[in-house]
PDB file of N, CA and C in Angstrom:
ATOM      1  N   UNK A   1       9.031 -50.952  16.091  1.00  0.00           N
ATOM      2  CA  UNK A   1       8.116 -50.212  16.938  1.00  0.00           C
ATOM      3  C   UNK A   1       8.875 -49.048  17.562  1.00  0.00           C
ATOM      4  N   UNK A   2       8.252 -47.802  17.565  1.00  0.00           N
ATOM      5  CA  UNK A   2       8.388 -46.478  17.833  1.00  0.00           C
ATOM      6  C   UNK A   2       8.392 -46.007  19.689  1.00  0.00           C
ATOM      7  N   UNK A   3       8.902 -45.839  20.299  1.00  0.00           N
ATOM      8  CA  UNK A   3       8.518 -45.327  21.785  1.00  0.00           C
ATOM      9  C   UNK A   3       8.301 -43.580  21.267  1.00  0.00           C
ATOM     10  N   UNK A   4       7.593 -42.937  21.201  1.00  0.00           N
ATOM     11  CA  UNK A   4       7.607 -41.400  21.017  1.00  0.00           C
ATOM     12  C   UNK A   4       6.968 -41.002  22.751  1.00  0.00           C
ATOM     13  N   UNK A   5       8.034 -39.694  22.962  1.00  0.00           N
ATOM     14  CA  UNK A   5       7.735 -38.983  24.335  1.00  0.00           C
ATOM     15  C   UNK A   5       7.605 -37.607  23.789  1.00  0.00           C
ATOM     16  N   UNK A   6       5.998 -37.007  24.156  1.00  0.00           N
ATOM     17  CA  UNK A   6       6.205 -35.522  23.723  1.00  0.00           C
ATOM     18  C   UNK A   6       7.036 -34.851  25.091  1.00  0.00           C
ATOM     19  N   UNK A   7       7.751 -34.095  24.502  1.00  0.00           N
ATOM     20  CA  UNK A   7       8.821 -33.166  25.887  1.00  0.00           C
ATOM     21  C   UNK A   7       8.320 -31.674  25.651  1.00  0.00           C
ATOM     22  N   UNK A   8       7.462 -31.056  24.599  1.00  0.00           N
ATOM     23  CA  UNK A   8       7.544 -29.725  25.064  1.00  0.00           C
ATOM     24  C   UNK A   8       5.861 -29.249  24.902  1.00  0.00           C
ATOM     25  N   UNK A   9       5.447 -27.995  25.716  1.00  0.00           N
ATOM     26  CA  UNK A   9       3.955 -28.520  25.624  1.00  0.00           C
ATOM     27  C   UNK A   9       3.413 -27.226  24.418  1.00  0.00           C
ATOM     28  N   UNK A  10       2.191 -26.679  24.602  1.00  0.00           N
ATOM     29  CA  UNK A  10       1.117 -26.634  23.365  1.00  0.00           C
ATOM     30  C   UNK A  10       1.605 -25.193  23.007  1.00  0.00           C
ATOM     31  N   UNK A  11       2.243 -24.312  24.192  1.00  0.00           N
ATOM     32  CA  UNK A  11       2.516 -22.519  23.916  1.00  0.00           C
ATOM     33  C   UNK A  11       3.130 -22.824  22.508  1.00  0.00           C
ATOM     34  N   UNK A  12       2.579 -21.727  21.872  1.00  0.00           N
ATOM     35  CA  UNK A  12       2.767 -21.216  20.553  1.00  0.00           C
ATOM     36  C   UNK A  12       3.140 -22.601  19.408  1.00  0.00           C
ATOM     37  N   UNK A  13       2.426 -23.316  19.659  1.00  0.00           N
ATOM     38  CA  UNK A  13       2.234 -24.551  18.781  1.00  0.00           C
ATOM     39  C   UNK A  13       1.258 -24.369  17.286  1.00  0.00           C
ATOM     40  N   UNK A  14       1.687 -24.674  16.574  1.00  0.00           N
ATOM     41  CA  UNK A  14       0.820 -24.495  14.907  1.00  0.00           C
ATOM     42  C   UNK A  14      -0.185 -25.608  14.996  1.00  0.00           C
ATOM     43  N   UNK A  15      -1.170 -25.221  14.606  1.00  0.00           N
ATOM     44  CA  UNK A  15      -2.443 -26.152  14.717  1.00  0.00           C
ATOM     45  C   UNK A  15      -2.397 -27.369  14.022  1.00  0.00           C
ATOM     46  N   UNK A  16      -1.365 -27.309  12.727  1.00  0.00           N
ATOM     47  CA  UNK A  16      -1.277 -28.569  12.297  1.00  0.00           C
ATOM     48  C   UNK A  16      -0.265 -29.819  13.035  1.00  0.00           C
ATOM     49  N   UNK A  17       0.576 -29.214  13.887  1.00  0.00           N
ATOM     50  CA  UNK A  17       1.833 -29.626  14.494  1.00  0.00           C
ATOM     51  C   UNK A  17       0.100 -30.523  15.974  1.00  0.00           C
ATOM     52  N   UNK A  18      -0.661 -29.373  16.125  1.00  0.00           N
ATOM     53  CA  UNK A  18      -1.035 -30.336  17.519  1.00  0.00           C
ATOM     54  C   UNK A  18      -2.312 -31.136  17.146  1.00  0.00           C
ATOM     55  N   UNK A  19      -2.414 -30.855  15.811  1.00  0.00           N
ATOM     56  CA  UNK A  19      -3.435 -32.165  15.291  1.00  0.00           C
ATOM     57  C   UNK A  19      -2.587 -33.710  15.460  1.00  0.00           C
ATOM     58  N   UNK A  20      -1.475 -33.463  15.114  1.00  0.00           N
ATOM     59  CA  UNK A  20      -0.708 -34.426  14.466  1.00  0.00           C
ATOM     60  C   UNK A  20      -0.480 -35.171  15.946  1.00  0.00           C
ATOM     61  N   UNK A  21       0.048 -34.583  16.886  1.00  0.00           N
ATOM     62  CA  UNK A  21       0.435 -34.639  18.513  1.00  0.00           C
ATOM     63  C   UNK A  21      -0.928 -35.176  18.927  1.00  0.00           C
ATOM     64  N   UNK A  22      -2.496 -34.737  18.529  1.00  0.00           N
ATOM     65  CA  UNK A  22      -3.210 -35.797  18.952  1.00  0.00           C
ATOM     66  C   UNK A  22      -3.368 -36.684  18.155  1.00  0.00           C
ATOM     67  N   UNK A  23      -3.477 -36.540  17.281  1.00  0.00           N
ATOM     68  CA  UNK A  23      -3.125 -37.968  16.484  1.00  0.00           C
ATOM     69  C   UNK A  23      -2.660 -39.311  16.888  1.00  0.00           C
ATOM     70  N   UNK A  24      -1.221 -38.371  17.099  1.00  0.00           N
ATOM     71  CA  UNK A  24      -0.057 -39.660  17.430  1.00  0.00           C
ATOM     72  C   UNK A  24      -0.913 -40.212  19.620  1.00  0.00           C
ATOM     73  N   UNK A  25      -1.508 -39.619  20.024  1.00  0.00           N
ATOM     74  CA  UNK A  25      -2.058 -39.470  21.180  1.00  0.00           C
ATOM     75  C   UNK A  25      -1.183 -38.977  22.556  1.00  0.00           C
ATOM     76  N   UNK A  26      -0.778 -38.157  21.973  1.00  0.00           N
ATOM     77  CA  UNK A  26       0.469 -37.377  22.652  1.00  0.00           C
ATOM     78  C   UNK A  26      -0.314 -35.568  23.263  1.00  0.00           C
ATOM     79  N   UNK A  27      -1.080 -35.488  24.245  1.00  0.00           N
ATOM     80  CA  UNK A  27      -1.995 -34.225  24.447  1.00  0.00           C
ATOM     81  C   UNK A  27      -1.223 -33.776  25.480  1.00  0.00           C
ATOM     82  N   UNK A  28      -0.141 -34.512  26.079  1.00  0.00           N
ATOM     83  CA  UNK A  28       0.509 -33.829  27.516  1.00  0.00           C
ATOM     84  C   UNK A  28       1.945 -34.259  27.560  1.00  0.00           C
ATOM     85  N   UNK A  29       2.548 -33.236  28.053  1.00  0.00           N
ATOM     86  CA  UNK A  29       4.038 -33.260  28.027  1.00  0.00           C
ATOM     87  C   UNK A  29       4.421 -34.210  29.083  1.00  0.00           C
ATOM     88  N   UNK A  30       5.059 -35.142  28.845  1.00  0.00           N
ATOM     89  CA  UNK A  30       5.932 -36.542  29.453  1.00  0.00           C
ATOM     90  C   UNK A  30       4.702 -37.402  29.084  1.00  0.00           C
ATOM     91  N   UNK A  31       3.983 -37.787  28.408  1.00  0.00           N
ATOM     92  CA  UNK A  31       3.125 -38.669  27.944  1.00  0.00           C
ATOM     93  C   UNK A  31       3.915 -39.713  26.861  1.00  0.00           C
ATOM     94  N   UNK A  32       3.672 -41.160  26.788  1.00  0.00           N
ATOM     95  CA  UNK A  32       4.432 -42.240  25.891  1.00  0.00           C
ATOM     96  C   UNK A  32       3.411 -42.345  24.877  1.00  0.00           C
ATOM     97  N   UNK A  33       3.581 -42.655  23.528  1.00  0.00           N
ATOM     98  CA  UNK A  33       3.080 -43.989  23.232  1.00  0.00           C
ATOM     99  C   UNK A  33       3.811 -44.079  22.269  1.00  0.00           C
ATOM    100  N   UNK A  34       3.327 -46.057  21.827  1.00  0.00           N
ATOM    101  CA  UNK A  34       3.891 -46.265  21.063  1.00  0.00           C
ATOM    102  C   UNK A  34       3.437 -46.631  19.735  1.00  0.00           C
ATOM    103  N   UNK A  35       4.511 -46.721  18.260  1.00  0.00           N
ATOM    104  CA  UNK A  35       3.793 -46.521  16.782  1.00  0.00           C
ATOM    105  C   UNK A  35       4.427 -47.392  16.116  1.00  0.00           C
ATOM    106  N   UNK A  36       3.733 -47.744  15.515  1.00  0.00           N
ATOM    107  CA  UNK A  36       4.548 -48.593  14.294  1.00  0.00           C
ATOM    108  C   UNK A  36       5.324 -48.025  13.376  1.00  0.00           C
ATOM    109  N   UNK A  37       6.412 -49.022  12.941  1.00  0.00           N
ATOM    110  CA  UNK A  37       7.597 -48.000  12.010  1.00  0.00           C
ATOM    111  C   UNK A  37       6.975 -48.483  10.290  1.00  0.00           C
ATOM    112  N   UNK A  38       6.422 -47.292  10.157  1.00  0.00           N
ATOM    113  CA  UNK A  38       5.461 -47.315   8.651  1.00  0.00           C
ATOM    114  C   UNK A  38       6.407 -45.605   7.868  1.00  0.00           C
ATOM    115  N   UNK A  39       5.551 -46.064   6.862  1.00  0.00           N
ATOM    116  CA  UNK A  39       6.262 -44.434   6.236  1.00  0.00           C
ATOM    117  C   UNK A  39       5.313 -42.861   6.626  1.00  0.00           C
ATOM    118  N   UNK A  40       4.061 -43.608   6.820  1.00  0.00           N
ATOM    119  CA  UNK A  40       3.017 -42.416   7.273  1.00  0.00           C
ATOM    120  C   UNK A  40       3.402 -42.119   8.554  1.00  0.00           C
ATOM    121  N   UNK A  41       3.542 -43.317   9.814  1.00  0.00           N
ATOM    122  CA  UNK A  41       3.997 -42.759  10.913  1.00  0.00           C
ATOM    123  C   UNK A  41       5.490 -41.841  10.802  1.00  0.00           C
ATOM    124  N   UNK A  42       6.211 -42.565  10.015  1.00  0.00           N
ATOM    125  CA  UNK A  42       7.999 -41.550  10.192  1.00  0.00           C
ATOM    126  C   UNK A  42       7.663 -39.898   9.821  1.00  0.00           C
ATOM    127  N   UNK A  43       6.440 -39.737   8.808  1.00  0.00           N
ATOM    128  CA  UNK A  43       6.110 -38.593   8.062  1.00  0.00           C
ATOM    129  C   UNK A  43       5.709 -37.421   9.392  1.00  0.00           C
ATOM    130  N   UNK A  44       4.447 -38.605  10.040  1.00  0.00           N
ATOM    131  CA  UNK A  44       4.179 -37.641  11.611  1.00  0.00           C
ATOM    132  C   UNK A  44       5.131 -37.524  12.469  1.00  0.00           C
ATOM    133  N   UNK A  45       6.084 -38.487  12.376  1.00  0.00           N
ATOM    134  CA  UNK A  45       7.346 -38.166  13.312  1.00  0.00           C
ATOM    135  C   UNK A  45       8.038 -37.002  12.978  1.00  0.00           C
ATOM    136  N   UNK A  46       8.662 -36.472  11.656  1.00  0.00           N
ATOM    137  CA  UNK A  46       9.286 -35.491  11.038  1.00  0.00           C
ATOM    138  C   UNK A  46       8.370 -34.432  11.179  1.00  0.00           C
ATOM    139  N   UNK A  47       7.409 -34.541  11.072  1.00  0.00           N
ATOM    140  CA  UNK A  47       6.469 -32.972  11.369  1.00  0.00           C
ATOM    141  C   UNK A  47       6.502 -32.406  13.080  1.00  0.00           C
ATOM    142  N   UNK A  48       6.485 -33.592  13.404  1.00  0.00           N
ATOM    143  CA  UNK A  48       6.337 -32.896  15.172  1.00  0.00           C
ATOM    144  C   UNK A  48       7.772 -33.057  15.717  1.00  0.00           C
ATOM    145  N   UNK A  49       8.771 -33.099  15.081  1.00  0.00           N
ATOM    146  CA  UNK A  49      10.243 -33.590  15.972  1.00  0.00           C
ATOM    147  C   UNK A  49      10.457 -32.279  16.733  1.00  0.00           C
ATOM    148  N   UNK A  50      10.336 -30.952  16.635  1.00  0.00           N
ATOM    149  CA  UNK A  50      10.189 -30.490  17.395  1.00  0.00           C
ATOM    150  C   UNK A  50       9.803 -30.566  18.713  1.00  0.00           C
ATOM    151  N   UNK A  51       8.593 -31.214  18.530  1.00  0.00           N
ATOM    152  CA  UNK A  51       8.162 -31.134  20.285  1.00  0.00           C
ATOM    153  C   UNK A  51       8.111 -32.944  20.824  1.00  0.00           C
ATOM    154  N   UNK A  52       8.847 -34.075  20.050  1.00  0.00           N
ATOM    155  CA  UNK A  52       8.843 -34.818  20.840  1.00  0.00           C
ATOM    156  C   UNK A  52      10.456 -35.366  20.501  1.00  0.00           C
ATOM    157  N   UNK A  53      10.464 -36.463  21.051  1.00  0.00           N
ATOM    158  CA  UNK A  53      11.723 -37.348  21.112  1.00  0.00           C
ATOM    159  C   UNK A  53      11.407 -38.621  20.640  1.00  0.00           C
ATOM    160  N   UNK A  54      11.685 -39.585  20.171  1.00  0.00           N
ATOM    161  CA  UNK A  54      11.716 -41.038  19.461  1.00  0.00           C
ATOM    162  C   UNK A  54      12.698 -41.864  19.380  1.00  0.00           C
ATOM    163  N   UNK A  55      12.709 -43.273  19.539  1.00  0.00           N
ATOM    164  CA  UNK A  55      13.662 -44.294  18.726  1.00  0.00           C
ATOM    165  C   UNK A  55      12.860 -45.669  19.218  1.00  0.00           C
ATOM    166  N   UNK A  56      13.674 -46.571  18.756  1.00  0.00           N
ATOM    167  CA  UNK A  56      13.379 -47.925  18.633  1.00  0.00           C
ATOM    168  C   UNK A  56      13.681 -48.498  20.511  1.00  0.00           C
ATOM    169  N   UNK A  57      11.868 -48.915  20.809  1.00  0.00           N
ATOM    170  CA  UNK A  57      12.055 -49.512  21.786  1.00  0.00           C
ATOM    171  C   UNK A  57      11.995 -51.145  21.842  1.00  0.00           C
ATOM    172  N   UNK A  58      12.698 -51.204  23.062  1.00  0.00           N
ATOM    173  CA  UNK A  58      13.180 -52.575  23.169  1.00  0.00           C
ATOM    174  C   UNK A  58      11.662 -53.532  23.736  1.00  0.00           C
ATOM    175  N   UNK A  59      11.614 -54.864  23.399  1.00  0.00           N
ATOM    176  CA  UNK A  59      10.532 -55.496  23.461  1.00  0.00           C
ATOM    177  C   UNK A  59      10.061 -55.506  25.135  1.00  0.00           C
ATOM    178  N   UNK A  60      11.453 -55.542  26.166  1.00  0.00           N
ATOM    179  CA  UNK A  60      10.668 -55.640  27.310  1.00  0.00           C
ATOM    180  C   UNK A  60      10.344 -54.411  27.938  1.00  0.00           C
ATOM    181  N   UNK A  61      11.038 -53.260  27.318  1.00  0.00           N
ATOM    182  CA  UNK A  61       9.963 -51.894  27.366  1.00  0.00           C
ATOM    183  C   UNK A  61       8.602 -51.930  26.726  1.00  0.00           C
ATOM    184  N   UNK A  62       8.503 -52.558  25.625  1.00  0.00           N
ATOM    185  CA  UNK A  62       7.331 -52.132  24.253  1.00  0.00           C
ATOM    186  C   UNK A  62       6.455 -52.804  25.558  1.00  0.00           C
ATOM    187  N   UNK A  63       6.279 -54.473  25.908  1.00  0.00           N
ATOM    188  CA  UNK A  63       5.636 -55.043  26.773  1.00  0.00           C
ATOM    189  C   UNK A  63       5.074 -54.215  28.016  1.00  0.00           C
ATOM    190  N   UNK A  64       5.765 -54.203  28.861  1.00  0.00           N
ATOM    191  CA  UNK A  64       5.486 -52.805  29.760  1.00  0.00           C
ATOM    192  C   UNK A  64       4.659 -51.630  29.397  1.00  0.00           C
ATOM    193  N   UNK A  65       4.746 -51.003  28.698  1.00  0.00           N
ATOM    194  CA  UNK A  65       4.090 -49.677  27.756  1.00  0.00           C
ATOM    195  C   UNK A  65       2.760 -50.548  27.809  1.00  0.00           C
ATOM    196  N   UNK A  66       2.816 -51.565  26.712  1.00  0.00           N
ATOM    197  CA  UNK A  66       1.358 -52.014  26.450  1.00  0.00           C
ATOM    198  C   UNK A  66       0.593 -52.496  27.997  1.00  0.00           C
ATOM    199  N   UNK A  67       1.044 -52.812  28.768  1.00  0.00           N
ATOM    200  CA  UNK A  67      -0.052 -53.271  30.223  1.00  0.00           C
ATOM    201  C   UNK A  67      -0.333 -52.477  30.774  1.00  0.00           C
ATOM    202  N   UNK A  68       0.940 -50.715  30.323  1.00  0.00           N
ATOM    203  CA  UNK A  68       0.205 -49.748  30.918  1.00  0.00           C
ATOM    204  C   UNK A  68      -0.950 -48.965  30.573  1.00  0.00           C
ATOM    205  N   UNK A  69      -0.830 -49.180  28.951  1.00  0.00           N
ATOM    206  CA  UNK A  69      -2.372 -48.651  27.851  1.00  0.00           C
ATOM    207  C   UNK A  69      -1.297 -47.294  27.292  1.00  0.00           C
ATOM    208  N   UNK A  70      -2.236 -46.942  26.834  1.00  0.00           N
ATOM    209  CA  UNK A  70      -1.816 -45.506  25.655  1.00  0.00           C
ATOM    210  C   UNK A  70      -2.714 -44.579  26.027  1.00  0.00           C
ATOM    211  N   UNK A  71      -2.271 -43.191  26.311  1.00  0.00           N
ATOM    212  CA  UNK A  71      -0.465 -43.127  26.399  1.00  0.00           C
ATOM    213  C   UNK A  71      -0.349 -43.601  27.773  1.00  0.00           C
ATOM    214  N   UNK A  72       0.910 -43.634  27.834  1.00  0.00           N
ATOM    215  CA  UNK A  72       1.743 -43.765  29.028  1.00  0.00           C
ATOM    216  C   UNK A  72       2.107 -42.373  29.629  1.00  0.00           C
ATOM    217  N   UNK A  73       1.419 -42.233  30.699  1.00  0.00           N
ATOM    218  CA  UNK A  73       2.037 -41.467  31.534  1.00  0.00           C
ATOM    219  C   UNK A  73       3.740 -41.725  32.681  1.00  0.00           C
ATOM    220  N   UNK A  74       4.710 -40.405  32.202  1.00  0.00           N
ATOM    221  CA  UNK A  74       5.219 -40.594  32.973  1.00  0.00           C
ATOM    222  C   UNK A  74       5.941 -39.563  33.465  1.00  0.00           C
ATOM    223  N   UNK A  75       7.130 -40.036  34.319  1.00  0.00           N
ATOM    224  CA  UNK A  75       7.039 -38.684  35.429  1.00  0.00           C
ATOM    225  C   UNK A  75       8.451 -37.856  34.790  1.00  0.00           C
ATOM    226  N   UNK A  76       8.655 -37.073  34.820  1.00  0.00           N
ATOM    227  CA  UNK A  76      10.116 -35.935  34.184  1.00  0.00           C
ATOM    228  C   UNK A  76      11.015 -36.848  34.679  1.00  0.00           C
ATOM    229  N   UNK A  77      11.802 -36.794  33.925  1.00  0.00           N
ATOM    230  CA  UNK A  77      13.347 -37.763  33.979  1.00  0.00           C
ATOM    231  C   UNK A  77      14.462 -37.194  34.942  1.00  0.00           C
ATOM    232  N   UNK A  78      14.689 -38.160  35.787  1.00  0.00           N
ATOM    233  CA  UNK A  78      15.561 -38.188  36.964  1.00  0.00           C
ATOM    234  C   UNK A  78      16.706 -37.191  36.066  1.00  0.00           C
ATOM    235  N   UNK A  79      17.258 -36.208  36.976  1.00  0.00           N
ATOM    236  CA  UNK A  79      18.628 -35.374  35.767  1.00  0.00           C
ATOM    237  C   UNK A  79      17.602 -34.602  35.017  1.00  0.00           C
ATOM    238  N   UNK A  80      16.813 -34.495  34.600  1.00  0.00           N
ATOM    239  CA  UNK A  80      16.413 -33.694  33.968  1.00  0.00           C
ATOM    240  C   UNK A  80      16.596 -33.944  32.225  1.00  0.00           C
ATOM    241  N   UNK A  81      16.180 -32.895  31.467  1.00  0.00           N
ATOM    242  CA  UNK A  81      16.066 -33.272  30.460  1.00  0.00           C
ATOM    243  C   UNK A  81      17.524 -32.336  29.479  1.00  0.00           C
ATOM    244  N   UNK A  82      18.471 -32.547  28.515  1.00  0.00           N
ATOM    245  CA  UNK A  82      19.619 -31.872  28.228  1.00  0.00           C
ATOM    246  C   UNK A  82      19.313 -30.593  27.701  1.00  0.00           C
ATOM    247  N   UNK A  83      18.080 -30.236  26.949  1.00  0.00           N
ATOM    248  CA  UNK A  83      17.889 -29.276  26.296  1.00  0.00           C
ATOM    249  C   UNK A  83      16.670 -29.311  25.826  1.00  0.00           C
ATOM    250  N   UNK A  84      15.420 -28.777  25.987  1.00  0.00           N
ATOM    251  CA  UNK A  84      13.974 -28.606  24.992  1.00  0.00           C
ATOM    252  C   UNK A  84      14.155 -27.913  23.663  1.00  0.00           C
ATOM    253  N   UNK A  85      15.268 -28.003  23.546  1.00  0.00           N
ATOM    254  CA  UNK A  85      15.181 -26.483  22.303  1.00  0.00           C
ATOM    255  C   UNK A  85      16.215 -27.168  21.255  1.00  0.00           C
ATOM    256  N   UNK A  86      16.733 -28.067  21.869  1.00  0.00           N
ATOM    257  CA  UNK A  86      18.055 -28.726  20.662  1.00  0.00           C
ATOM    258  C   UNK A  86      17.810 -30.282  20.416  1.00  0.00           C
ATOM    259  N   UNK A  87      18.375 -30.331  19.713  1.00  0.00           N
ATOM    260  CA  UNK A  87      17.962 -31.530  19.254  1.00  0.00           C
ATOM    261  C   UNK A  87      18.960 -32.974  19.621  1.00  0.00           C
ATOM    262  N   UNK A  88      18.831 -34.257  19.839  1.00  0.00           N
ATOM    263  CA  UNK A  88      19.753 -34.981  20.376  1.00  0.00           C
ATOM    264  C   UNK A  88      21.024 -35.641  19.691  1.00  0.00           C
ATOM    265  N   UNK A  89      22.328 -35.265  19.811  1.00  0.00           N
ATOM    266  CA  UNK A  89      22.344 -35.702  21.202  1.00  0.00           C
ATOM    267  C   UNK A  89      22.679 -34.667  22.254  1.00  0.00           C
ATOM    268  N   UNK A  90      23.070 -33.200  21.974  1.00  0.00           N
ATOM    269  CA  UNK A  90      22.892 -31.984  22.698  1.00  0.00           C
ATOM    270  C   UNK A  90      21.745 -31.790  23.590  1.00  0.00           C
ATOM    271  N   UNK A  91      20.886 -32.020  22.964  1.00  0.00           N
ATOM    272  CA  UNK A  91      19.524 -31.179  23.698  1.00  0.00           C
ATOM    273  C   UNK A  91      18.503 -33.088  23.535  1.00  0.00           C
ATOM    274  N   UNK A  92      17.446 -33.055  24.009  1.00  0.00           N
ATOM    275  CA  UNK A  92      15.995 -33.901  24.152  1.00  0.00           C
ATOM    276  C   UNK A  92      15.220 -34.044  23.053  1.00  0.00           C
ATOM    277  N   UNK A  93      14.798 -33.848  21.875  1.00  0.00           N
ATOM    278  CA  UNK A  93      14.586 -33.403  21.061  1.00  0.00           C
ATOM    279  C   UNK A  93      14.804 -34.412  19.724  1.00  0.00           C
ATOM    280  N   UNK A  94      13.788 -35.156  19.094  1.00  0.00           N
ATOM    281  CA  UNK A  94      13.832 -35.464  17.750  1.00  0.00           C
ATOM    282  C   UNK A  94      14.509 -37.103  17.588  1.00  0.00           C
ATOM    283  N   UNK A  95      15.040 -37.399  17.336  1.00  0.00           N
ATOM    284  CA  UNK A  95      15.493 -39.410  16.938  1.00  0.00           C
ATOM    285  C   UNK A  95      16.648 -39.165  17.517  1.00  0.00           C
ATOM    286  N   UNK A  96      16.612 -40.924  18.663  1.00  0.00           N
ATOM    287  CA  UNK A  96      17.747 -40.772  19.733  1.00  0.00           C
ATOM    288  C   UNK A  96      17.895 -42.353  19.640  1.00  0.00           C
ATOM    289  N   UNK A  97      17.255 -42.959  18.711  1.00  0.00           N
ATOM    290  CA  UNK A  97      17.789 -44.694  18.066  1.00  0.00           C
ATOM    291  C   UNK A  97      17.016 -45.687  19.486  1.00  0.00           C
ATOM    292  N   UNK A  98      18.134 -46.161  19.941  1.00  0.00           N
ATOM    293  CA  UNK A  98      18.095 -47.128  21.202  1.00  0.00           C
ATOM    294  C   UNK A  98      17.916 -46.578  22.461  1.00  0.00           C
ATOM    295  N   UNK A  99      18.757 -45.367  22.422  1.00  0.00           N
ATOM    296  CA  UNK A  99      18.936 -44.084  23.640  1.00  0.00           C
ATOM    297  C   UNK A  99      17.722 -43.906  24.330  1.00  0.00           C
ATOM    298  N   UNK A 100      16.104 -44.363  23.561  1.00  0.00           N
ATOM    299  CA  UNK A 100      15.155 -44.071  24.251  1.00  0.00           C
ATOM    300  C   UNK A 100      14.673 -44.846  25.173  1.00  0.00           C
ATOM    301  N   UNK A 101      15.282 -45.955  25.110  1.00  0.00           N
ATOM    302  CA  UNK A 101      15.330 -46.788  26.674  1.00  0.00           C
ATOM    303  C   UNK A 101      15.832 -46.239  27.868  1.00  0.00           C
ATOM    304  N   UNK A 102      16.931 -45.702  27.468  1.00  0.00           N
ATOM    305  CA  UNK A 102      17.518 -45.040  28.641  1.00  0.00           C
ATOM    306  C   UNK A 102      16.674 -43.764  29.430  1.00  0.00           C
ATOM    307  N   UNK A 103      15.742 -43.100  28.127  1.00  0.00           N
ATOM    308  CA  UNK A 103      14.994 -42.198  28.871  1.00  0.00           C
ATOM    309  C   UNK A 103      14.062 -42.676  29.944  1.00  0.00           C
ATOM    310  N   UNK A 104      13.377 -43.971  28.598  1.00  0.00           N
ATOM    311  CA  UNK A 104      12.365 -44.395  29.601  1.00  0.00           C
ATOM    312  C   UNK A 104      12.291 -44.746  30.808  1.00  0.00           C
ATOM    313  N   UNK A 105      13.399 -45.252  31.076  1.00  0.00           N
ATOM    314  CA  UNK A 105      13.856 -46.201  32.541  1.00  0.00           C
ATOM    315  C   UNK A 105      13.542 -45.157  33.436  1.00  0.00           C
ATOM    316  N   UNK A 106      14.716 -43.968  32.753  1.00  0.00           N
ATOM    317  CA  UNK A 106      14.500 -42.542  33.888  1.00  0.00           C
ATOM    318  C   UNK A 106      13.381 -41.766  34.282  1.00  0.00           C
ATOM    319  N   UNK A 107      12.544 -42.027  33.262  1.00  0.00           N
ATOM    320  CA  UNK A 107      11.043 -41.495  33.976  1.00  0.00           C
ATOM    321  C   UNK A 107      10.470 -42.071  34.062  1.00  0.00           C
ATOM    322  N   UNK A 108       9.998 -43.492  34.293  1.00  0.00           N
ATOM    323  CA  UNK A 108       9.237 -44.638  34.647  1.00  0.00           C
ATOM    324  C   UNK A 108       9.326 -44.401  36.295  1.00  0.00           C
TER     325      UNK A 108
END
């Protein structure tokens, strides 16, 4: 299971990039949810890595997420975010493995 956080919002976004962003149900920047690890979802992951962040969340995050519903709203990450424009582990940006616990904690 997937935690995806979109981090950057809709300015000058390609229409297929914010189909995909509602799709995944991602319409607002610091919004959660979560996806199953399939090959169609990794496909929407690689199209939008630009504007979000991803990795494998842990079950007593995944739990949490689900009592909160989809998406998850949450608030900008304590510290701030390393970079919108680069990719991790420099910048916020694109597959960060386990690391996305650590985000979550920070903006929960």
């Amino acid at each position: 299971m997937f935690a995806v956080v979109r981090i950057r919002g809709s300015t000058e976004t390609y229409v297929t990039v914010e189909d995909t962003l509602r799709m995944l149900k991602l319409r607002k920047v610091n919004h959660c949810a979560l996806v199953p690890d399939t090959p169609s979802y990794r496909g929407m992951l690689k199209k939008v890595e630009n504007w979000v962040t991803w990795g494998e969340v842990s079950p007593e995050l995944e739990q949490e997420c689900r009592e909160r519903g989809t998406p998850v709203r949450l608030h900008p990450p304590s510290r701030g975010h390393a970079s919108i424009k680069l990719h991790f582990p420099k910048g916020a940006l694109g597959y960060r493995g386990d690391k996305i616990n650590d985000l979550l904690r920070r903006m929960a």
